[in-house]
PDB file of N, CA and C in Angstrom:
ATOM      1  N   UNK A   1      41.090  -9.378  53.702  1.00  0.00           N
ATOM      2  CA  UNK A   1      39.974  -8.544  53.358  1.00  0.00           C
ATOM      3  C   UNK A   1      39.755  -8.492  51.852  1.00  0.00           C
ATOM      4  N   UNK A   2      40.642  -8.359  51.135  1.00  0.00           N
ATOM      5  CA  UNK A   2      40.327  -8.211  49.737  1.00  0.00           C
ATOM      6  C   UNK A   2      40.050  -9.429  49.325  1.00  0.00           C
ATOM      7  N   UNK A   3      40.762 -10.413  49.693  1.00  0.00           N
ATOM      8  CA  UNK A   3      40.123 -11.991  49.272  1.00  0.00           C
ATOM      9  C   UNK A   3      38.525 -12.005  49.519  1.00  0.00           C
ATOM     10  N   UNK A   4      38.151 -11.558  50.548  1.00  0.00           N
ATOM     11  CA  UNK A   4      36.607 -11.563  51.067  1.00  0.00           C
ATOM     12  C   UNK A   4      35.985 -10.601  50.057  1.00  0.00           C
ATOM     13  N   UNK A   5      36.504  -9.767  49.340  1.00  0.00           N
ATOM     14  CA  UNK A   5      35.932  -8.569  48.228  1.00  0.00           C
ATOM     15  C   UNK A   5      35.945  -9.381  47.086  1.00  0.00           C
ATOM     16  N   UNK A   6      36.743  -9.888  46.983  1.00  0.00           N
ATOM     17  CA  UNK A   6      36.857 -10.854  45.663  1.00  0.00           C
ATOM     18  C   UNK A   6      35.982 -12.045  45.041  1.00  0.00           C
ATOM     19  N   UNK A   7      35.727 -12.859  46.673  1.00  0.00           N
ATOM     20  CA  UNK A   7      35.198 -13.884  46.512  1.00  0.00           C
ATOM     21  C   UNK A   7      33.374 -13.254  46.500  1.00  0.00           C
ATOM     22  N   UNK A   8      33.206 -12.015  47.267  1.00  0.00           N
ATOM     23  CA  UNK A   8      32.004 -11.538  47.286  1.00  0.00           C
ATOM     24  C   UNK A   8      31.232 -10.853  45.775  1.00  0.00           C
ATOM     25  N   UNK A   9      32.617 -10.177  45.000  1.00  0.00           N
ATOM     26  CA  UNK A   9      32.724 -10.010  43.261  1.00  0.00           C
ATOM     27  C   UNK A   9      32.152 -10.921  42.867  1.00  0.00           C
ATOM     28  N   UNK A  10      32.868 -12.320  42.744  1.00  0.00           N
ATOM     29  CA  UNK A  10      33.016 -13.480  41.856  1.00  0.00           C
ATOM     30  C   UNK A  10      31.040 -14.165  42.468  1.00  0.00           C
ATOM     31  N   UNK A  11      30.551 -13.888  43.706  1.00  0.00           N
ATOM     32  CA  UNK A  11      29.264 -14.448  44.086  1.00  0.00           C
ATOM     33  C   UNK A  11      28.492 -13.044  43.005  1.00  0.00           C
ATOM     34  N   UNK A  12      28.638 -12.063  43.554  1.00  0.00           N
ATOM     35  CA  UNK A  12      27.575 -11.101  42.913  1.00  0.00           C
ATOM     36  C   UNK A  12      27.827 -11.180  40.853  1.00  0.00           C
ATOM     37  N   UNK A  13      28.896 -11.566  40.542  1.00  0.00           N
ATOM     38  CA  UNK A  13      28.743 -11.467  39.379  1.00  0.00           C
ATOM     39  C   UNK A  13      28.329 -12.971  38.897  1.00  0.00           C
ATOM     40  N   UNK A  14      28.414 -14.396  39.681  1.00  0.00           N
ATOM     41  CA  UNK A  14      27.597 -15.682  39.297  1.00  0.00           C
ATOM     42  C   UNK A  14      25.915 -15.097  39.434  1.00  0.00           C
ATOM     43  N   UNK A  15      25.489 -14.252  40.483  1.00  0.00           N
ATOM     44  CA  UNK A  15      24.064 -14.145  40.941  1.00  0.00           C
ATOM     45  C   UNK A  15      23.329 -13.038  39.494  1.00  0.00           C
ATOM     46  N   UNK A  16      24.479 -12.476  39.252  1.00  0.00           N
ATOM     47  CA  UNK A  16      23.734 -11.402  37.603  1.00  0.00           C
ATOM     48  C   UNK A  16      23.913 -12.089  36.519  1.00  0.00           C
ATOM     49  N   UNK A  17      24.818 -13.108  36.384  1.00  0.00           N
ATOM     50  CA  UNK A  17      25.002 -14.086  35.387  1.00  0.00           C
ATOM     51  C   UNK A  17      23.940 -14.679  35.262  1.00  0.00           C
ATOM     52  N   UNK A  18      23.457 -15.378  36.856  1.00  0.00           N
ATOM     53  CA  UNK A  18      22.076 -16.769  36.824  1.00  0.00           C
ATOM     54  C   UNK A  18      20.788 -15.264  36.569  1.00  0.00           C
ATOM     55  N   UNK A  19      20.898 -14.547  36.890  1.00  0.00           N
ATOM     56  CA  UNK A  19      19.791 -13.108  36.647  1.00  0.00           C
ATOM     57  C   UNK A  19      19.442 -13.140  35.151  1.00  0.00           C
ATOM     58  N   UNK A  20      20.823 -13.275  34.392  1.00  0.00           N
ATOM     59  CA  UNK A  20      20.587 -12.801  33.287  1.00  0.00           C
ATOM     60  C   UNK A  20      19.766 -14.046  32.283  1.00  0.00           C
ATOM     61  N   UNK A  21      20.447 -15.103  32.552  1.00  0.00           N
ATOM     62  CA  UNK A  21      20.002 -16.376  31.752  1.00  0.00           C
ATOM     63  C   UNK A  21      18.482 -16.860  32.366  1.00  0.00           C
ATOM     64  N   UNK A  22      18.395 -16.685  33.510  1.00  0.00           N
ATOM     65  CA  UNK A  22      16.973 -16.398  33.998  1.00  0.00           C
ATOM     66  C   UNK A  22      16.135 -15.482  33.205  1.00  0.00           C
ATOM     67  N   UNK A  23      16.154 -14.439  32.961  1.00  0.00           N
ATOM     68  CA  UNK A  23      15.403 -13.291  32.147  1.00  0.00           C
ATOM     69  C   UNK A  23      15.303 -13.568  30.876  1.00  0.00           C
ATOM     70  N   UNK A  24      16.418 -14.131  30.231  1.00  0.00           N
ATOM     71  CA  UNK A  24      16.894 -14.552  28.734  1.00  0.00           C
ATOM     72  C   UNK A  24      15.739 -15.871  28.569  1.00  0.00           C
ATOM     73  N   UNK A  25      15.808 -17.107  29.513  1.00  0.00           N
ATOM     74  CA  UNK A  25      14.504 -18.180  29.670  1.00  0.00           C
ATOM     75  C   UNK A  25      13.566 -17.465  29.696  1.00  0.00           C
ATOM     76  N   UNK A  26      12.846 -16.652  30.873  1.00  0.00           N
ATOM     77  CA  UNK A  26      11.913 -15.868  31.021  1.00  0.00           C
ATOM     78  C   UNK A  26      11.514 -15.512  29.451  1.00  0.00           C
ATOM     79  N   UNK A  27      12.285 -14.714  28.777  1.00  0.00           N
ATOM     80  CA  UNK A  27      11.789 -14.196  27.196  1.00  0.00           C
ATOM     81  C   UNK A  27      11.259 -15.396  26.370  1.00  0.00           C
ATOM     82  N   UNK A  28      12.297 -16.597  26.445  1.00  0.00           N
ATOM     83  CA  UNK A  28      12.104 -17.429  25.196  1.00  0.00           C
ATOM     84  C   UNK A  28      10.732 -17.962  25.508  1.00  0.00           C
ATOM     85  N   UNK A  29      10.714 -18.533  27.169  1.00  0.00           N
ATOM     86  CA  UNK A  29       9.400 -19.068  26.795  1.00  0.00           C
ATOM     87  C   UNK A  29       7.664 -18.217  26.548  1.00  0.00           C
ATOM     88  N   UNK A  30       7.837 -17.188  27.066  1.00  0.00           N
ATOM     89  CA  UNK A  30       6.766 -15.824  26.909  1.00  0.00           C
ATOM     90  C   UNK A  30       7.042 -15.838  25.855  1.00  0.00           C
ATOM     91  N   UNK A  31       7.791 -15.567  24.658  1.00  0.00           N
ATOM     92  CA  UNK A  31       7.816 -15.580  23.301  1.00  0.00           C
ATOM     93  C   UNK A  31       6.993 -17.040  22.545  1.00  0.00           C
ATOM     94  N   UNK A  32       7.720 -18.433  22.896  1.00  0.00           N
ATOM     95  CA  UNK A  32       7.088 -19.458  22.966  1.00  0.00           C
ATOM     96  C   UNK A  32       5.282 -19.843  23.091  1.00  0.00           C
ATOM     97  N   UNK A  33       5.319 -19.079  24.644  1.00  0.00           N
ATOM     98  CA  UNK A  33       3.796 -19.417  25.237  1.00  0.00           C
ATOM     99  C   UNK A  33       2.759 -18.319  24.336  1.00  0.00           C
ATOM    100  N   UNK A  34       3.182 -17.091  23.916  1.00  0.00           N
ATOM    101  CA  UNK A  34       2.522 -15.948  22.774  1.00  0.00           C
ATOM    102  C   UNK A  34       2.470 -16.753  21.823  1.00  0.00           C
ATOM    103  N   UNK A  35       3.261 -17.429  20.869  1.00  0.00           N
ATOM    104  CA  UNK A  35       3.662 -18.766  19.584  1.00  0.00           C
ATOM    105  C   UNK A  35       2.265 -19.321  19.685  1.00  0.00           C
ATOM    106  N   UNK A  36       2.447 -20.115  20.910  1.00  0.00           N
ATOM    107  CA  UNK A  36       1.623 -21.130  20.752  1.00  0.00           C
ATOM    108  C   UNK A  36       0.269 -20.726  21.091  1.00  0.00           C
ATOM    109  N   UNK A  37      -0.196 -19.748  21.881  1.00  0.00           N
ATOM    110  CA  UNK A  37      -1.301 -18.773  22.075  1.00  0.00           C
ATOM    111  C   UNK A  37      -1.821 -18.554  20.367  1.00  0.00           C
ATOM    112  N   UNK A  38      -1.262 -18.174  20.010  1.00  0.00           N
ATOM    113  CA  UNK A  38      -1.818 -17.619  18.770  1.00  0.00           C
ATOM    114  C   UNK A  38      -2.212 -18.222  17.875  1.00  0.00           C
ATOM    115  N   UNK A  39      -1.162 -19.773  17.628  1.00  0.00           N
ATOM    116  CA  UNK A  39      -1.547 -20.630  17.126  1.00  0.00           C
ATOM    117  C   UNK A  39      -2.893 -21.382  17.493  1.00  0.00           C
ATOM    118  N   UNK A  40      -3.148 -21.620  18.353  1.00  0.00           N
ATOM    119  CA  UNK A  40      -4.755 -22.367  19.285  1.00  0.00           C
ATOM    120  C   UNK A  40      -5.634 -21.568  18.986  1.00  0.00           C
ATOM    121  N   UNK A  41      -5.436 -19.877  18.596  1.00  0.00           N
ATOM    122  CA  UNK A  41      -6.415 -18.641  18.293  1.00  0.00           C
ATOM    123  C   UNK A  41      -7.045 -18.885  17.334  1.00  0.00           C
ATOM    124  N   UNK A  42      -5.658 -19.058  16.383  1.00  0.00           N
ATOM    125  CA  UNK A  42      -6.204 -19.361  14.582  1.00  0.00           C
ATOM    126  C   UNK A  42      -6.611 -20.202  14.238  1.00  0.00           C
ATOM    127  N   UNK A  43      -6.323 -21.429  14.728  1.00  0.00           N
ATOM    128  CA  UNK A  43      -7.253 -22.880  14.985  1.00  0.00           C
ATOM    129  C   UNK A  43      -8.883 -22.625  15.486  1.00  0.00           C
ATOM    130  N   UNK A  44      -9.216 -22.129  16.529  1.00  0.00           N
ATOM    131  CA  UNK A  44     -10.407 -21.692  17.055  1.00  0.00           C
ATOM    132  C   UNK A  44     -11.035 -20.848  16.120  1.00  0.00           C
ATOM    133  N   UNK A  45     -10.540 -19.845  16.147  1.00  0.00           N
ATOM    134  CA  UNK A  45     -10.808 -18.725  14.933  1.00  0.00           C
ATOM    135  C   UNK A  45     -11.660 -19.744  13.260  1.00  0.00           C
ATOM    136  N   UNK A  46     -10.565 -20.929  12.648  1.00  0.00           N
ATOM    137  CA  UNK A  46     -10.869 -21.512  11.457  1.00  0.00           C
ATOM    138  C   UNK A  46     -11.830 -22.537  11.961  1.00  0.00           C
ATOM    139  N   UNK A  47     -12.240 -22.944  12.916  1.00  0.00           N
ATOM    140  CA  UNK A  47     -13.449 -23.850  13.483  1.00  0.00           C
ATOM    141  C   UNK A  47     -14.407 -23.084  13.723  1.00  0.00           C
ATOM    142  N   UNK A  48     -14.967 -21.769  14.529  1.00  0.00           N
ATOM    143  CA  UNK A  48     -15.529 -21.171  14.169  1.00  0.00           C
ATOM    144  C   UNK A  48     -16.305 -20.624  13.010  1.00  0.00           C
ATOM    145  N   UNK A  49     -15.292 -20.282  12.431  1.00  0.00           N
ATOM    146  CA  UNK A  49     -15.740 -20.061  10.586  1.00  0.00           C
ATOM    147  C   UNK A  49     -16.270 -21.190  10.185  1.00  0.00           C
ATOM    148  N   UNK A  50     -15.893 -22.533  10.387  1.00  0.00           N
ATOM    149  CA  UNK A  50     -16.424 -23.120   9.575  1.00  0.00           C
ATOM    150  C   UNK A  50     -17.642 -23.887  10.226  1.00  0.00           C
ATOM    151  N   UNK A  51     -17.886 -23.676  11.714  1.00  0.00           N
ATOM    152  CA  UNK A  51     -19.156 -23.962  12.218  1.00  0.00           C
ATOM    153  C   UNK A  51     -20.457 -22.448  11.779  1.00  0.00           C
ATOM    154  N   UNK A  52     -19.873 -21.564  11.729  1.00  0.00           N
ATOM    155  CA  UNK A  52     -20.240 -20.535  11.251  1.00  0.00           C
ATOM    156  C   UNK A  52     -21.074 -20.153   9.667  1.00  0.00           C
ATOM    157  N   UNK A  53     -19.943 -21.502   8.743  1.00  0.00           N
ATOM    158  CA  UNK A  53     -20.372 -21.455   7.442  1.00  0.00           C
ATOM    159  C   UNK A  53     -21.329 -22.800   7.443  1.00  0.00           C
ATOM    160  N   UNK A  54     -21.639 -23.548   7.945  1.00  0.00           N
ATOM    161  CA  UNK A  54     -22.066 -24.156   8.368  1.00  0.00           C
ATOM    162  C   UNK A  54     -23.757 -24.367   8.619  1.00  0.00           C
ATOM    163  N   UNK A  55     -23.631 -23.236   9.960  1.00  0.00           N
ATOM    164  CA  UNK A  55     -24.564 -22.863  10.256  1.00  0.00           C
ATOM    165  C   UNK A  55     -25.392 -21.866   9.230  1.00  0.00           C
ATOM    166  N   UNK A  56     -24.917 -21.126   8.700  1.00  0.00           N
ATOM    167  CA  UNK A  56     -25.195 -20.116   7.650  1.00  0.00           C
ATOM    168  C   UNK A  56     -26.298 -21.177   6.484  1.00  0.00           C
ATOM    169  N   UNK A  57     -25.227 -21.784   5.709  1.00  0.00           N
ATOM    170  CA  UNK A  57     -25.601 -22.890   4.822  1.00  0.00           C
ATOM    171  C   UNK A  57     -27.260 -23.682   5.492  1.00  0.00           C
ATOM    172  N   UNK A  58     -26.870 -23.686   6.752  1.00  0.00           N
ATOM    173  CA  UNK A  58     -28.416 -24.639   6.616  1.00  0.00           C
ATOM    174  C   UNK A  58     -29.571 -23.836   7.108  1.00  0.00           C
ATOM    175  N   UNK A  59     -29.393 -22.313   7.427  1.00  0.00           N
ATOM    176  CA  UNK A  59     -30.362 -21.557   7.303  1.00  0.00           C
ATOM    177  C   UNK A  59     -30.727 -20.830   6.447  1.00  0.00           C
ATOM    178  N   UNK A  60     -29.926 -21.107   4.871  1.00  0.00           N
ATOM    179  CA  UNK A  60     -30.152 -20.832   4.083  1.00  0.00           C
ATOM    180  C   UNK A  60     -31.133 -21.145   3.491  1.00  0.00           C
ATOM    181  N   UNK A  61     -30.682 -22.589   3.864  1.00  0.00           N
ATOM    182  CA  UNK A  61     -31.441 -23.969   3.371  1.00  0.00           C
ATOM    183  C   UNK A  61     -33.171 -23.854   3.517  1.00  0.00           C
ATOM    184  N   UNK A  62     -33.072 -23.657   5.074  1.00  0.00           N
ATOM    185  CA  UNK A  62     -34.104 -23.493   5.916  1.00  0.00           C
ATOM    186  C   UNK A  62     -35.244 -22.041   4.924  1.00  0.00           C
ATOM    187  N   UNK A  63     -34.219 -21.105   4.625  1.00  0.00           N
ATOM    188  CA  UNK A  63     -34.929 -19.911   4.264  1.00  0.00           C
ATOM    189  C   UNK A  63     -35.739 -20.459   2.940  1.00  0.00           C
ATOM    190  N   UNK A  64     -34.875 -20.921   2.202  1.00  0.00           N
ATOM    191  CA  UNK A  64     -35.227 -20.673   0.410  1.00  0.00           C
ATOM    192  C   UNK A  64     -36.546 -22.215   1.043  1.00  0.00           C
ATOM    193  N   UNK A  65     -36.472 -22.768   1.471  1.00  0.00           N
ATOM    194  CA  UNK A  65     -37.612 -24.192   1.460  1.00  0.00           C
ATOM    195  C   UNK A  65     -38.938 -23.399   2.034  1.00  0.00           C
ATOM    196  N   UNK A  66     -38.644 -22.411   3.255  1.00  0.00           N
ATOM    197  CA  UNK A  66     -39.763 -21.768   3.269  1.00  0.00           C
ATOM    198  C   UNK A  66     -40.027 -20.894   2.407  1.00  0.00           C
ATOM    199  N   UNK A  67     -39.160 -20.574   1.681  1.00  0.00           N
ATOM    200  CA  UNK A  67     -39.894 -19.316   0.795  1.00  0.00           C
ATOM    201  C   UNK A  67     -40.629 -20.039  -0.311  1.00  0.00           C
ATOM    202  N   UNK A  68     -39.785 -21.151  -1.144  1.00  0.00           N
ATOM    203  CA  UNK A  68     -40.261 -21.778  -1.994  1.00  0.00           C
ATOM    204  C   UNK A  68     -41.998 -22.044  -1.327  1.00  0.00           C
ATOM    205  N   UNK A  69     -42.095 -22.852   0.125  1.00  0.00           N
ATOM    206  CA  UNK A  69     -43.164 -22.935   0.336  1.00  0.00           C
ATOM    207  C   UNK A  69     -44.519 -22.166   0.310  1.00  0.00           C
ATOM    208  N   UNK A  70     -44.000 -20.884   0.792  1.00  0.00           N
ATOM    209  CA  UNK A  70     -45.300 -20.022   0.511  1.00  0.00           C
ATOM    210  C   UNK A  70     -45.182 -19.321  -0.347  1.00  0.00           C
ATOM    211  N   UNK A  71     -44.348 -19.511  -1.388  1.00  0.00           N
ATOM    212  CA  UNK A  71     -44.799 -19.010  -2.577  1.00  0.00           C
ATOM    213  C   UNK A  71     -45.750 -20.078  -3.692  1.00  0.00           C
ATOM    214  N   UNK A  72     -45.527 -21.441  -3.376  1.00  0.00           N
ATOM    215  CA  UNK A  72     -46.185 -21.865  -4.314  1.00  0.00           C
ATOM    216  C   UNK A  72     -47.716 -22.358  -3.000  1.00  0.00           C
ATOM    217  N   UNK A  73     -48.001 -22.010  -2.257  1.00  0.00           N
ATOM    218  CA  UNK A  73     -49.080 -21.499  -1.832  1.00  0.00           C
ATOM    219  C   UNK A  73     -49.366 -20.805  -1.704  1.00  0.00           C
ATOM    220  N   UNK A  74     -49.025 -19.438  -1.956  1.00  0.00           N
ATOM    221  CA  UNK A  74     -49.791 -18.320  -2.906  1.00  0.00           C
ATOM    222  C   UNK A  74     -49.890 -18.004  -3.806  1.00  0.00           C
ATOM    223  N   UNK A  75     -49.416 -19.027  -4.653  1.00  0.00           N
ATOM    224  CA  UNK A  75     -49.526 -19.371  -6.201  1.00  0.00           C
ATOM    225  C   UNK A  75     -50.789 -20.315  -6.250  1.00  0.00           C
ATOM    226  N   UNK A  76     -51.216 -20.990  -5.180  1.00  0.00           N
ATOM    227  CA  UNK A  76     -52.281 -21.980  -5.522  1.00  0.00           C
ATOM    228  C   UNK A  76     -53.400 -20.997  -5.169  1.00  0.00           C
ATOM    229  N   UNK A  77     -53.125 -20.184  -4.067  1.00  0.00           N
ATOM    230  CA  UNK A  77     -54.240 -19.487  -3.914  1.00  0.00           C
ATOM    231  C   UNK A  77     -54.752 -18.307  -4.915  1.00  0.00           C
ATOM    232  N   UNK A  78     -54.347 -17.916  -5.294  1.00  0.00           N
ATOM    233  CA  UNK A  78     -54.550 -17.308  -6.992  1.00  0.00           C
ATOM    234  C   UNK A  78     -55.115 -17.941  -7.695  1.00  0.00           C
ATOM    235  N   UNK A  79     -54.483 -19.002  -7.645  1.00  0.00           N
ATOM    236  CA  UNK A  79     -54.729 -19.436  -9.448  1.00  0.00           C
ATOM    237  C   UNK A  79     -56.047 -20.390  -9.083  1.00  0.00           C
ATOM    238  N   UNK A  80     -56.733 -20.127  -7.532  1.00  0.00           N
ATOM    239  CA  UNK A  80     -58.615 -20.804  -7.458  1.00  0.00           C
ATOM    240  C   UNK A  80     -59.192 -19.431  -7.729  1.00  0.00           C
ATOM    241  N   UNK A  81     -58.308 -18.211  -7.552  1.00  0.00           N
ATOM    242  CA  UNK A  81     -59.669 -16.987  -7.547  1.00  0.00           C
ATOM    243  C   UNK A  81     -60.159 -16.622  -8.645  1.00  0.00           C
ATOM    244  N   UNK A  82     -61.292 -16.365  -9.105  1.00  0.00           N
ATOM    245  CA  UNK A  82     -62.164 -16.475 -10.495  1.00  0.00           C
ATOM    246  C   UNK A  82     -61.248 -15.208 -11.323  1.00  0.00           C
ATOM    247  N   UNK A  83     -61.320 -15.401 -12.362  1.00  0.00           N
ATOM    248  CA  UNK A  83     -60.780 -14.274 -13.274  1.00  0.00           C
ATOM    249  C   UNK A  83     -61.648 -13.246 -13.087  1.00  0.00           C
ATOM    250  N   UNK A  84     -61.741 -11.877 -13.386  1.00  0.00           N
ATOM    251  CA  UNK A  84     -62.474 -10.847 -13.321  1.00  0.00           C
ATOM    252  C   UNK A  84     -62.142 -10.153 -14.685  1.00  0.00           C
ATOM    253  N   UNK A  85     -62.009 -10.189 -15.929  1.00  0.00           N
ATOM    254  CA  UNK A  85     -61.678  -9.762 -16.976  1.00  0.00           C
ATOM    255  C   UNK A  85     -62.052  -8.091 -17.122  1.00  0.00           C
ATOM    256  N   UNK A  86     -63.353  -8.073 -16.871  1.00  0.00           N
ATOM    257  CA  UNK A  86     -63.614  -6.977 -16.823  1.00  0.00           C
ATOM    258  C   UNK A  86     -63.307  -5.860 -15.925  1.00  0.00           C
ATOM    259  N   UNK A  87     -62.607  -6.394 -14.596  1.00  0.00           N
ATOM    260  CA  UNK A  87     -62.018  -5.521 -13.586  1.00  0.00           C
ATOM    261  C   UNK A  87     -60.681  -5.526 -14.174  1.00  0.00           C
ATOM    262  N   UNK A  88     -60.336  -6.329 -14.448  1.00  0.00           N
ATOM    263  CA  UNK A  88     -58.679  -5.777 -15.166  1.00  0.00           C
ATOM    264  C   UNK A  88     -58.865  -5.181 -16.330  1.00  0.00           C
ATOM    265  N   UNK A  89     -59.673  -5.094 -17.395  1.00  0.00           N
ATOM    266  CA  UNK A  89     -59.688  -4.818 -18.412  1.00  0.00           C
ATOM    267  C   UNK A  89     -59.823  -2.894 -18.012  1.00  0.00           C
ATOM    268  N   UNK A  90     -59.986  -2.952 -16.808  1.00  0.00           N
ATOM    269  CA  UNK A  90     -60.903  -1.326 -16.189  1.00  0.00           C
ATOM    270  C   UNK A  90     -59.330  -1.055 -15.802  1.00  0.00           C
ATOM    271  N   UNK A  91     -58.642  -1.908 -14.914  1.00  0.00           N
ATOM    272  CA  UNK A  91     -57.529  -1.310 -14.306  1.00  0.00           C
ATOM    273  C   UNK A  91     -56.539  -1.145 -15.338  1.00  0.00           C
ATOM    274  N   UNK A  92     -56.526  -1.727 -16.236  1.00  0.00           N
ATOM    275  CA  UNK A  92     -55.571  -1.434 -17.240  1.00  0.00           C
ATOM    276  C   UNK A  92     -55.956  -0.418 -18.242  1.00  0.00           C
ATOM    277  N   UNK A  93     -57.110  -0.053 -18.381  1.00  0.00           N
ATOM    278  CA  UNK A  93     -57.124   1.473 -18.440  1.00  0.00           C
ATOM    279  C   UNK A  93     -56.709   2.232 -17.887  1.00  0.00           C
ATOM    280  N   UNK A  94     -57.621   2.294 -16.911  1.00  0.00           N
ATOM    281  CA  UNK A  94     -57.289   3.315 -15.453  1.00  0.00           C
ATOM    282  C   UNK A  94     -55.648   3.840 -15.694  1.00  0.00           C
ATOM    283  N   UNK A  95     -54.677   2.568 -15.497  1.00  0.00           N
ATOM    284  CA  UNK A  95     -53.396   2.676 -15.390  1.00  0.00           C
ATOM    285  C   UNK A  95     -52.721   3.848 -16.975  1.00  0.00           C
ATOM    286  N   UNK A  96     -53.040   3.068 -18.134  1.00  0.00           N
ATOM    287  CA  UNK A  96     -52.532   3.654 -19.065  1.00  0.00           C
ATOM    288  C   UNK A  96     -53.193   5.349 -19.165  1.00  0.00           C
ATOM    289  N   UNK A  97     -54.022   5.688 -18.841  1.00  0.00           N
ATOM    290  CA  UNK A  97     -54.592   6.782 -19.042  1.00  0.00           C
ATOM    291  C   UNK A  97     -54.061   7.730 -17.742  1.00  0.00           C
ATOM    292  N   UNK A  98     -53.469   7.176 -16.459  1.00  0.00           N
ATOM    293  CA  UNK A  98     -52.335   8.295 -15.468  1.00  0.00           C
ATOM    294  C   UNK A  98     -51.426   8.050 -15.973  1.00  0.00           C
ATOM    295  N   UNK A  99     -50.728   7.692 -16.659  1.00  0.00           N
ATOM    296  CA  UNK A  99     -49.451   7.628 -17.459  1.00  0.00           C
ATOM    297  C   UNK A  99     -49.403   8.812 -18.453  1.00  0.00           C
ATOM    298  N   UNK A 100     -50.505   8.755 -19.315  1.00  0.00           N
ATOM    299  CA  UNK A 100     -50.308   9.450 -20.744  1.00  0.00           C
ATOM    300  C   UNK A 100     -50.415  10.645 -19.763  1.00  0.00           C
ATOM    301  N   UNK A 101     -50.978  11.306 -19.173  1.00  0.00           N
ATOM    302  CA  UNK A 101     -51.086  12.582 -18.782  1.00  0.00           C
ATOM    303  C   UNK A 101     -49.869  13.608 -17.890  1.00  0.00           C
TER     304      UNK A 101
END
């Protein structure tokens, strides 16, 4: 009987042994598979950004070409409309004289 207690010891303490180094694997590679998770993140993450800066840059691009554009077509359209000397010469009164008061 005690041989049968013994040999049943020596099984239950191989089965918490393989338990333990089981759990101990279990950690390394969940530690591992988090590693390498995070790493593929920050990779994604720095491709992003730089499709991001990217994209930014050529709607920049896009912005300032249109702006340039209608500004120097509303620079052309001005500079056909007749001078009026005498209407500015009025508004620039007008103006200095709500000032002084």
């Amino acid at each position: 009987m005690s041989d049968m207690l013994e040999k049943l010891l020596g099984v239950e303490k191989t089965a918490a042994g393989l338990v333990a180094e089981a759990d101990e694997e279990a950690g390394r590679r969940t530690a591992q598979a988090r590693l390498d998770a995070q790493k593929r993140h920050a990779e994604l993450l720095k491709i992003k950004a730089a499709e991001n800066q990217a994209a930014l840059a050529a709607e920049r691009t896009r912005i300032d070409a249109e702006r340039e554009s209608r500004n120097r077509a509303e620079s052309d359209k001005l500079s056909r409309l007749p001078a009026d000397q005498a209407a500015f010469q009025a508004a620039v009164i007008s103006i200095m004289e709500n000032t002084s008061e």
